[in-house]
N, C-alpha and C. Protein backbone atom coordinates (compact mmCIF):
# COMPACT_ATOMS: atom_id res chain seq x y z
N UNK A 1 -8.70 -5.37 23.55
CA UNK A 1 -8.68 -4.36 22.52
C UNK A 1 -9.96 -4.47 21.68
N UNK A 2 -10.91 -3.45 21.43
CA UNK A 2 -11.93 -3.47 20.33
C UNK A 2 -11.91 -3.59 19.43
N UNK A 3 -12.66 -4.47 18.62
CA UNK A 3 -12.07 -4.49 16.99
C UNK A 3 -12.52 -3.45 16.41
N UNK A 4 -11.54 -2.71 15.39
CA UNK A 4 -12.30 -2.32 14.46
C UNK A 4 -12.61 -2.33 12.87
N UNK A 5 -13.92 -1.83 13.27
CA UNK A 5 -14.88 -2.11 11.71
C UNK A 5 -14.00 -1.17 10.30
N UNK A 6 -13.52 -2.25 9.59
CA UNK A 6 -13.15 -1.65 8.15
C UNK A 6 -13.82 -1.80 7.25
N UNK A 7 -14.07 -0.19 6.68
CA UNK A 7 -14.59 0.04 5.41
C UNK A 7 -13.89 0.77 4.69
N UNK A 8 -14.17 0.22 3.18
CA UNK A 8 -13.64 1.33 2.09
C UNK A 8 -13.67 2.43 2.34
N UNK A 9 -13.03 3.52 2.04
CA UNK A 9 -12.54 4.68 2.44
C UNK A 9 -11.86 5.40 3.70
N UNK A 10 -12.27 4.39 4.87
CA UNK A 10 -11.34 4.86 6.18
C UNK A 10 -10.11 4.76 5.92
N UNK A 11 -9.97 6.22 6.34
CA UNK A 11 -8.51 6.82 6.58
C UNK A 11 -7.34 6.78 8.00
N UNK A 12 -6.47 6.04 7.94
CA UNK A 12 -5.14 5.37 9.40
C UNK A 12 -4.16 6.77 8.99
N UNK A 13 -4.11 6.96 10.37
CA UNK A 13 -2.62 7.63 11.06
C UNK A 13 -1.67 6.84 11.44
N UNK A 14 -0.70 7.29 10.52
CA UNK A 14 0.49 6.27 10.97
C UNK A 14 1.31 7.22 11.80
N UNK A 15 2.30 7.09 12.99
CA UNK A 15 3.14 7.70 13.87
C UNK A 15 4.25 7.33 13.04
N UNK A 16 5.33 8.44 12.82
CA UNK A 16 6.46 8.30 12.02
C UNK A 16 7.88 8.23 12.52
N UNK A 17 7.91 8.01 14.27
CA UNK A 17 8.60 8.33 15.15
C UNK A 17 9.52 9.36 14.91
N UNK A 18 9.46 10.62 14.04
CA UNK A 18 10.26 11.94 14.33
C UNK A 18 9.24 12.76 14.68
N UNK A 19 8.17 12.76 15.62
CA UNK A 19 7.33 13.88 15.64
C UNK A 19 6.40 14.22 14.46
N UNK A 20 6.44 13.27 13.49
CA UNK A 20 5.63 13.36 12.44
C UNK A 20 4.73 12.33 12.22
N UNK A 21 3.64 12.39 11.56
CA UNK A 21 3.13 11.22 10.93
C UNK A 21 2.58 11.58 9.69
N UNK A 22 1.53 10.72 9.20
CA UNK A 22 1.78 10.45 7.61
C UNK A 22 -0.11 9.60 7.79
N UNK A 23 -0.52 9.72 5.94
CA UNK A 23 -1.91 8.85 6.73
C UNK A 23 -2.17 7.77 5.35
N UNK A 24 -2.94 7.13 5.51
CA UNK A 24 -3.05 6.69 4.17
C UNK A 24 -4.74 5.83 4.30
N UNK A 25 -5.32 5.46 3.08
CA UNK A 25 -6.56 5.16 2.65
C UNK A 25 -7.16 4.08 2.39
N UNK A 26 -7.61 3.44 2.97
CA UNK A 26 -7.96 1.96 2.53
C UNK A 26 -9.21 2.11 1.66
N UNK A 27 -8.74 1.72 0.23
CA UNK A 27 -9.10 1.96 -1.39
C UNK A 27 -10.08 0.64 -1.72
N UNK A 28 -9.47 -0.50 -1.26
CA UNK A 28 -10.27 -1.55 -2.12
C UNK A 28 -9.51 -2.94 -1.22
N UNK A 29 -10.22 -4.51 -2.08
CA UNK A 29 -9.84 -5.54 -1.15
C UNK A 29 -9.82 -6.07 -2.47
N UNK A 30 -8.55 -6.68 -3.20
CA UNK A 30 -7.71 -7.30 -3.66
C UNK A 30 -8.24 -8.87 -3.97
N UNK A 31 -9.14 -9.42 -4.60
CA UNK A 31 -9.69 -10.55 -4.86
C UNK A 31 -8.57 -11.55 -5.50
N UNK A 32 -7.64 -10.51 -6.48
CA UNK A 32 -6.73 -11.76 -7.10
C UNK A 32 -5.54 -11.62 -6.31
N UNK A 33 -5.13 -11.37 -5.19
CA UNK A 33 -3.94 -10.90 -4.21
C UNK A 33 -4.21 -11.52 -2.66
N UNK A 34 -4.83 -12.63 -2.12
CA UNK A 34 -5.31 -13.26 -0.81
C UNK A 34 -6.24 -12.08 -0.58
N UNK A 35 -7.72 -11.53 -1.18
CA UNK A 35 -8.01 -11.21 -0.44
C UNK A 35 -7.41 -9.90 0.78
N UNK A 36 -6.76 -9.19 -0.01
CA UNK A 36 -6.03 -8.53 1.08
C UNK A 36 -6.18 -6.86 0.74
N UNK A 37 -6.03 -6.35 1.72
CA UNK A 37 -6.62 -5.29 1.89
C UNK A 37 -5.52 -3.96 1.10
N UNK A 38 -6.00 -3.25 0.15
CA UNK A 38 -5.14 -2.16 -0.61
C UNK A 38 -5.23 -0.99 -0.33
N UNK A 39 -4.16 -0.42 -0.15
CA UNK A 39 -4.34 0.90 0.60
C UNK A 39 -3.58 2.63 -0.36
N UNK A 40 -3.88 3.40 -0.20
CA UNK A 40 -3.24 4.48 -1.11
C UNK A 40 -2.26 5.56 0.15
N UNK A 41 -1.33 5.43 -0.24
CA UNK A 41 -0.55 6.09 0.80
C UNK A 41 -0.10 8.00 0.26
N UNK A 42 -0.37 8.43 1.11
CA UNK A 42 -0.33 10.19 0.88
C UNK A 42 0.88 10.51 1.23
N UNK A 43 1.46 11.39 0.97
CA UNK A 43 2.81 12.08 0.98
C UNK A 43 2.61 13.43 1.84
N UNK A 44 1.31 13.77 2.62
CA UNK A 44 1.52 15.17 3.38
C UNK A 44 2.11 14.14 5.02
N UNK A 45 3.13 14.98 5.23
CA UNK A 45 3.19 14.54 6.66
C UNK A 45 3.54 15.68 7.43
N UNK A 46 2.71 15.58 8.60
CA UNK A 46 1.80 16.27 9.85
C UNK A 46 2.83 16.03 10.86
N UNK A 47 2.79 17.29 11.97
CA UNK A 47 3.41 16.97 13.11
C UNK A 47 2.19 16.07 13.98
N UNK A 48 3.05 15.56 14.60
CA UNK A 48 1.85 14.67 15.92
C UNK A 48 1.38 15.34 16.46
N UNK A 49 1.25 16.71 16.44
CA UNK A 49 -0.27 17.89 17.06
C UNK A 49 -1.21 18.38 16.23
N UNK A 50 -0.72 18.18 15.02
CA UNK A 50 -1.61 18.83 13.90
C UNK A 50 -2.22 18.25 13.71
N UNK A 51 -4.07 18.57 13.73
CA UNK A 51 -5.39 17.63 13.04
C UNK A 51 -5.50 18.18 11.98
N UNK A 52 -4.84 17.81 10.76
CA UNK A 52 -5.51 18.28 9.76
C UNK A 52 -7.06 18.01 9.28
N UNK A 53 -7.85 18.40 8.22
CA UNK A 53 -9.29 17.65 7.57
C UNK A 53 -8.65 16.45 7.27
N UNK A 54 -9.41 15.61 7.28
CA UNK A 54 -9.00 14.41 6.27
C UNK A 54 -9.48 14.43 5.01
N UNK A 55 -10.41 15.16 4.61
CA UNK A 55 -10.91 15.95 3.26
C UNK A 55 -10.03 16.39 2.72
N UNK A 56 -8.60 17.34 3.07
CA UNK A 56 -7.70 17.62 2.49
C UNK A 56 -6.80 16.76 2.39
N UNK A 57 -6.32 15.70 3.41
CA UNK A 57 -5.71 14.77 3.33
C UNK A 57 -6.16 14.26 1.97
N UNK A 58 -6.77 13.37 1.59
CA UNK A 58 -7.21 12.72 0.69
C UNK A 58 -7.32 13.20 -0.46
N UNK A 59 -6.99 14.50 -0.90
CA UNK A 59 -6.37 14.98 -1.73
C UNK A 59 -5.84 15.43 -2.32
N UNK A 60 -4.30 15.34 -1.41
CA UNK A 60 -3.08 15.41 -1.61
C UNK A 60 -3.03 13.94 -2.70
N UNK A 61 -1.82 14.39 -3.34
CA UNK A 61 -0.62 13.82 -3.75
C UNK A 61 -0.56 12.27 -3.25
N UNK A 62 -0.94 11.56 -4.10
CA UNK A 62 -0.73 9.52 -3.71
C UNK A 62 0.92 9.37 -3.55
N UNK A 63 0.88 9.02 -2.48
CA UNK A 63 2.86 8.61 -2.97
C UNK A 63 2.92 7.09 -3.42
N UNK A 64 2.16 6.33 -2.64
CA UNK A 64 2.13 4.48 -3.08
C UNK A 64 1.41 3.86 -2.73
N UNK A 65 1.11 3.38 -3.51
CA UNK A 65 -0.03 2.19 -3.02
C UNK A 65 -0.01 0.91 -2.72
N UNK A 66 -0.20 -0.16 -1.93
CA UNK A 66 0.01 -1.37 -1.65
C UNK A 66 -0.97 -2.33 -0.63
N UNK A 67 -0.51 -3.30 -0.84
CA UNK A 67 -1.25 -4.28 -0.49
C UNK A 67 -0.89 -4.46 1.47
N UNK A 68 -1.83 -4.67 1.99
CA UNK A 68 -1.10 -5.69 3.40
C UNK A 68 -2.47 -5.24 4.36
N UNK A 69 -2.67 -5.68 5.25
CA UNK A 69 -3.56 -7.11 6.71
C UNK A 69 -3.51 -5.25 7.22
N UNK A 70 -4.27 -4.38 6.88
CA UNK A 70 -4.87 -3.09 7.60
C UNK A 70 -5.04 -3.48 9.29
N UNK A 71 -6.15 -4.48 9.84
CA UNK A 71 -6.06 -4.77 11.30
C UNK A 71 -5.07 -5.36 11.49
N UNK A 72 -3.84 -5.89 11.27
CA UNK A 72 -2.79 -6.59 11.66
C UNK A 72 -1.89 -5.31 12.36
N UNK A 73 -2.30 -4.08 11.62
CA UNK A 73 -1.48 -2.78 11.71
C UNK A 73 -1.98 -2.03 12.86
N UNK A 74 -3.26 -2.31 13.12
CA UNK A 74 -4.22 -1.45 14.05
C UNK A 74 -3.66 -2.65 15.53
N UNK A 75 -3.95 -3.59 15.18
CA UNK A 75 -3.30 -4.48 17.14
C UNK A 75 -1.56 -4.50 17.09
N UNK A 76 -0.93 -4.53 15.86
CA UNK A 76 0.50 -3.80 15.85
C UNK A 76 0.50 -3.01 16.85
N UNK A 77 0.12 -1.74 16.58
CA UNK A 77 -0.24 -0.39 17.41
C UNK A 77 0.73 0.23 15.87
N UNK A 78 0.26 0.01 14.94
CA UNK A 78 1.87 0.35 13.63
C UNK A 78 0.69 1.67 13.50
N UNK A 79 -0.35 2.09 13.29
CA UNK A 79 -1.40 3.31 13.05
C UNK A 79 -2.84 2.51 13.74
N UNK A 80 -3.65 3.95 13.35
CA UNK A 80 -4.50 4.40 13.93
C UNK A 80 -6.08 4.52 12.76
N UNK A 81 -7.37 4.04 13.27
CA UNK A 81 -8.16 4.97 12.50
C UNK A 81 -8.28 6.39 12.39
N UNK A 82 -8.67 7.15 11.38
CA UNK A 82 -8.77 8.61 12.19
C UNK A 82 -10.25 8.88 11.46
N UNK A 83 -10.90 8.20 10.61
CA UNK A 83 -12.20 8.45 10.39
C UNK A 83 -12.52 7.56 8.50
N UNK A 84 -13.33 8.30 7.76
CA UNK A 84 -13.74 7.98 6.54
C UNK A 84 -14.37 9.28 5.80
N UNK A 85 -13.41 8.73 4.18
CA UNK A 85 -13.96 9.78 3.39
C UNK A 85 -14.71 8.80 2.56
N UNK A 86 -15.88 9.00 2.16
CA UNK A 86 -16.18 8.06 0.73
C UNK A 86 -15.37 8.46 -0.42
N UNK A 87 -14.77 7.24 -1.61
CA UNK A 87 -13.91 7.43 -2.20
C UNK A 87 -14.64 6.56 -3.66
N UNK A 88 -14.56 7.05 -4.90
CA UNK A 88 -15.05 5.93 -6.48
C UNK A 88 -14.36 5.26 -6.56
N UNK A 89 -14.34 4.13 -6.68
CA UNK A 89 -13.88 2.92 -7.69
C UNK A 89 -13.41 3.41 -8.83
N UNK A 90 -13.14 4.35 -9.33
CA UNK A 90 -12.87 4.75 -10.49
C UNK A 90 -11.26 4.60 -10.42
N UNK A 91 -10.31 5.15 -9.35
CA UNK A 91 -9.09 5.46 -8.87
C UNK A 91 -8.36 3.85 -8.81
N UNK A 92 -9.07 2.79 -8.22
CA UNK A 92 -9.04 2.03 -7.49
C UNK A 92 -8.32 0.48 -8.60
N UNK A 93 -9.65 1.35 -9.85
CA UNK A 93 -8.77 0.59 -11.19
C UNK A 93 -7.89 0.61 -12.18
N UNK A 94 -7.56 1.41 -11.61
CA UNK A 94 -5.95 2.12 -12.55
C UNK A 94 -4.61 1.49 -11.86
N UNK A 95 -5.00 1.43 -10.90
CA UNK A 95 -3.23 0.90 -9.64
C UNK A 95 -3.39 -0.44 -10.79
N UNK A 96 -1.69 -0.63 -10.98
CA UNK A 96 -1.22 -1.57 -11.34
C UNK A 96 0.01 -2.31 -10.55
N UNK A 97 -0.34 -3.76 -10.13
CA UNK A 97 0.48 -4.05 -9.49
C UNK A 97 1.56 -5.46 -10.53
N UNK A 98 2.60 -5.35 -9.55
CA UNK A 98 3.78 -6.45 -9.86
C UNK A 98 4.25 -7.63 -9.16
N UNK A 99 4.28 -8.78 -9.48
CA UNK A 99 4.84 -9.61 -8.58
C UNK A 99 5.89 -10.74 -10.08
N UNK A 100 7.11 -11.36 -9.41
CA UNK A 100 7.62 -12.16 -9.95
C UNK A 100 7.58 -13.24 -9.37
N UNK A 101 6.58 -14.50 -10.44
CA UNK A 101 7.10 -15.91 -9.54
C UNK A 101 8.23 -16.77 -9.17
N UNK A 102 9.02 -15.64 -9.25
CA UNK A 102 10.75 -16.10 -8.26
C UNK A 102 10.81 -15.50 -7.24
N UNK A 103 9.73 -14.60 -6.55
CA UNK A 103 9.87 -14.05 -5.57
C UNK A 103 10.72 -14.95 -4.40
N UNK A 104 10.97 -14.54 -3.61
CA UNK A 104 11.58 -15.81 -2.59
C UNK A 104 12.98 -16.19 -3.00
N UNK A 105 13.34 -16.28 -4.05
CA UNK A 105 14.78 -17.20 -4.61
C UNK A 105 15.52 -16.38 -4.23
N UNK A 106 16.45 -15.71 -3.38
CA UNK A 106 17.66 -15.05 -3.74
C UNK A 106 18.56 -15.31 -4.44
N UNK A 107 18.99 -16.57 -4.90
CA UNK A 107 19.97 -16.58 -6.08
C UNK A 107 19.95 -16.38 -7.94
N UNK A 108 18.70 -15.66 -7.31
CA UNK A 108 18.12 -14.98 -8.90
C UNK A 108 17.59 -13.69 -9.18
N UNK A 109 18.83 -12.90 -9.34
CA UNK A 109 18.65 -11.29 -9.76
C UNK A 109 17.79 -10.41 -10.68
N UNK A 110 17.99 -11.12 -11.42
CA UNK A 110 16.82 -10.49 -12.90
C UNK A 110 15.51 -12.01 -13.12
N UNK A 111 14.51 -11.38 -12.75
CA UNK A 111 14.20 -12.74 -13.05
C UNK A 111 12.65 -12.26 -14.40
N UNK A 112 12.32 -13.35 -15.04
CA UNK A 112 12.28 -12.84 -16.04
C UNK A 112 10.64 -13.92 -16.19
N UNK A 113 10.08 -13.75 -14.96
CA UNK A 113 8.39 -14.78 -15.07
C UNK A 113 7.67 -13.56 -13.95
N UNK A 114 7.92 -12.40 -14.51
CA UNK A 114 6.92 -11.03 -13.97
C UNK A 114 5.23 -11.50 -14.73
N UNK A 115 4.53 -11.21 -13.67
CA UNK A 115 3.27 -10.91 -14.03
C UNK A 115 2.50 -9.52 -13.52
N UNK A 116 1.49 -8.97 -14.03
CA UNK A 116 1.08 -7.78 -13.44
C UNK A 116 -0.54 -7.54 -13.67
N UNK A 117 -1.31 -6.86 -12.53
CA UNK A 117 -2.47 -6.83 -12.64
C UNK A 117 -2.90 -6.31 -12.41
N UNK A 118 -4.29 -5.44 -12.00
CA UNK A 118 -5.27 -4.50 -11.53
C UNK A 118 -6.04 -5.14 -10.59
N UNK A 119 -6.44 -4.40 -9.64
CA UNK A 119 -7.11 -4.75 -8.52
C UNK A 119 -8.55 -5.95 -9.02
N UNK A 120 -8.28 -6.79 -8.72
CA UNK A 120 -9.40 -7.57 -8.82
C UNK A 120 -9.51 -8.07 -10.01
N UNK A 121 -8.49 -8.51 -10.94
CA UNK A 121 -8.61 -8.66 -12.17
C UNK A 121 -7.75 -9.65 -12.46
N UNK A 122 -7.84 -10.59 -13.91
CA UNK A 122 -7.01 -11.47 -13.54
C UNK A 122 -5.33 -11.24 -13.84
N UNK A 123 -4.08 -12.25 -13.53
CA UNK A 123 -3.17 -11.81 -13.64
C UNK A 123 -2.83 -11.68 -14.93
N UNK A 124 -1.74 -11.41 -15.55
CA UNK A 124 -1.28 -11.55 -17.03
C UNK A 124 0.11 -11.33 -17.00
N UNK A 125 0.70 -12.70 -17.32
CA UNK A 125 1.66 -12.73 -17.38
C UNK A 125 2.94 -12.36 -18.52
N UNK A 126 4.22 -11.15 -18.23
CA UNK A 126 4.56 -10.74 -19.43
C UNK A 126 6.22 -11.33 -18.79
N UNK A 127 6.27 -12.31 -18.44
CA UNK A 127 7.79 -12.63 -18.65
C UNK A 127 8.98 -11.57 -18.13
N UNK A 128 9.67 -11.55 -19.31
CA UNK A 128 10.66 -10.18 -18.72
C UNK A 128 10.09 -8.72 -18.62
N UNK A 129 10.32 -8.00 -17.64
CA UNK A 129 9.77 -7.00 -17.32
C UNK A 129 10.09 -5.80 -17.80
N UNK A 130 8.85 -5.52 -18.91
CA UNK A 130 9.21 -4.39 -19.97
C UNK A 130 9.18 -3.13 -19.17
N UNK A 131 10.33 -1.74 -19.61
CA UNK A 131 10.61 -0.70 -18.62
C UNK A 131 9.52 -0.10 -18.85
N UNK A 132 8.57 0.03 -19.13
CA UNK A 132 6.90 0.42 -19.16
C UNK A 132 5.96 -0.13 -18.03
N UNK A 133 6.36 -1.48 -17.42
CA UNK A 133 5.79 -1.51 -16.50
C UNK A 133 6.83 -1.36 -15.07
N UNK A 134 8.17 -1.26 -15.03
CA UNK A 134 8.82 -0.97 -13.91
C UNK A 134 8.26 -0.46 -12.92
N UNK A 135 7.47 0.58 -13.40
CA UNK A 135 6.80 1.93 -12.09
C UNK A 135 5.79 1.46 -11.41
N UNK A 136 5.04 0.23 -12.39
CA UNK A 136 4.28 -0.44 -11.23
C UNK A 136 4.32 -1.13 -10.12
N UNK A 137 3.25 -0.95 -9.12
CA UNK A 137 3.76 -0.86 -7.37
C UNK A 137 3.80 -2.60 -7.39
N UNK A 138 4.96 -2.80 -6.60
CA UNK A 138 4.93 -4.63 -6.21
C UNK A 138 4.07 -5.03 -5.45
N UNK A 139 3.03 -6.24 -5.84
CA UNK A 139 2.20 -6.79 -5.05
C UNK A 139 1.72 -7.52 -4.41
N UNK A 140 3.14 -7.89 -3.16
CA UNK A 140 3.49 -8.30 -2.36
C UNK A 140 2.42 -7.94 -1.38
N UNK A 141 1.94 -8.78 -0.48
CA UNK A 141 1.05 -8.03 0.99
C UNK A 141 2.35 -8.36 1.86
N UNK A 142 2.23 -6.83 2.14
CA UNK A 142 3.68 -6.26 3.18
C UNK A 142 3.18 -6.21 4.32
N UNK A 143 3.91 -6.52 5.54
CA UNK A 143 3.76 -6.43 6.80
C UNK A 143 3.49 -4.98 6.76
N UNK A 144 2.71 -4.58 7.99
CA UNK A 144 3.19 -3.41 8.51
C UNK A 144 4.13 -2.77 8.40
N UNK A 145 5.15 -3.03 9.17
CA UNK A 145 6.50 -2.63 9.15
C UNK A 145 7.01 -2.27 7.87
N UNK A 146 6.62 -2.65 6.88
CA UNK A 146 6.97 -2.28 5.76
C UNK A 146 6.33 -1.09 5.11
N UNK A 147 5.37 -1.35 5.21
CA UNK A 147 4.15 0.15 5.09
C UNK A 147 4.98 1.42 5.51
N UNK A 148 5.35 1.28 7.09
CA UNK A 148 5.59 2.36 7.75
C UNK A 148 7.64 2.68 7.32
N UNK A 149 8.04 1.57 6.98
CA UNK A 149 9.11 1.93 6.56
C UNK A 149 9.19 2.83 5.13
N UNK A 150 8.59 2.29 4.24
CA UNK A 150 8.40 3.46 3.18
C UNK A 150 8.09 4.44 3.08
N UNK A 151 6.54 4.58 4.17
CA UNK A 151 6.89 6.00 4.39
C UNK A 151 7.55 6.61 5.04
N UNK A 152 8.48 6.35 5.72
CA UNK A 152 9.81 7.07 6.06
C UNK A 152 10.74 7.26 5.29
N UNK A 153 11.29 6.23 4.67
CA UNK A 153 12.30 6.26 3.63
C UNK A 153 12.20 5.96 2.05
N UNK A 154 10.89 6.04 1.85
CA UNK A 154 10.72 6.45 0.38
C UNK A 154 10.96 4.77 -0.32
N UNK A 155 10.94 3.95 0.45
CA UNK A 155 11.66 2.58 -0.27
C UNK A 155 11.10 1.83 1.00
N UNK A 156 10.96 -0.06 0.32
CA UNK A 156 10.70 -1.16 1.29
C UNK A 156 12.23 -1.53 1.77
N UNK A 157 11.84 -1.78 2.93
CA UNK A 157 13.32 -2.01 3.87
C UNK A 157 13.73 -3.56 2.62
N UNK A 158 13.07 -5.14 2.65
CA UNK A 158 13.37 -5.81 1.52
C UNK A 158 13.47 -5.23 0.55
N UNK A 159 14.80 -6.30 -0.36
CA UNK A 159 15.18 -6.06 -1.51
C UNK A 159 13.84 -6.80 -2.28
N UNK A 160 13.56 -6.56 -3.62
CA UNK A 160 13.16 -7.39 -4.48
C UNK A 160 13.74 -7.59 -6.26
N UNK A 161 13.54 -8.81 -6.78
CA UNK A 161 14.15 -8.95 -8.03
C UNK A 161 13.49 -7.56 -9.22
N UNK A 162 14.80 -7.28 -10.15
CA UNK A 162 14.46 -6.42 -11.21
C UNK A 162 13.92 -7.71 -12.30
């Protein structure tokens, strides 16, 4: 298999197995998160014959954004390149992400050592998780499979703590 070359702004086709797919944007690379690759996920989804622009793609409607291993997804066979838009850094610093250091515990429901951060920035930790930051995306680096499960069902197949 050939590798391929990732850069900021290339845009993946994901296959949605109903005859649809879905695409999303690789935005930025995550310095305080392993290094890991962040992506902006779009909400138009395409039948598997339709080429749309990817010019219009890209500006549609963000549905989510998240973290996870972009080539891990490409030798998956989980999506596809389909090209590159250049995209600002401007977008890139607004995503706010979430993680709790109880991640992992299941015998702890509410857990209350949330921290939250911006791409490349450091963390800051606010304890219990004020409903002001709820909406921010968890920043977990998700398998594949997880990627492609949300965009099917609007949600990560894992649970995680409130």
């Amino acid at each position: 298999m050939k590798r391929v070359q990732l850069a900021i702004g290339d845009v993946f086709e994901v296959p949605l197995g109903d005859n649809s797919k879905g695409y999303f944007q690789f935005i930025a690379i995550d310095d305080s998160q392993l290094r890991s690759d962040v992506i902006r996920v779009f909400s138009r989804r395409c039948s598997q014959s339709d080429e749309p622009e990817l010019n219009d793609i890209v500006q549609d409607r963000v549905e989510f954004y998240a973290h996870c291993v972009i080539n891990v997804g490409i030798k998956g066979d989980y999506w596809r390149k389909a090209g590159r838009i250049n995209i600002s850094d401007i977008e890139a610093g607004k995503v706010l992400f979430r993680s709790t250091l109880d991640f992992g515990r299941s015998w702890i429901d509410v857990s209350n050592r949330w921290e939250v951060w911006r791409i490349s920035q450091p963390r800051k930790f606010v304890g219990e998780l004020p409903k002001s930051l709820v909406s921010a995306e968890y920043g977990t680096v998700f398998p594949p499979y997880e990627i492609v499960y949300r965009m099917k069902y609007g949600r990560y197949k894992q649970d995680f703590q409130r």
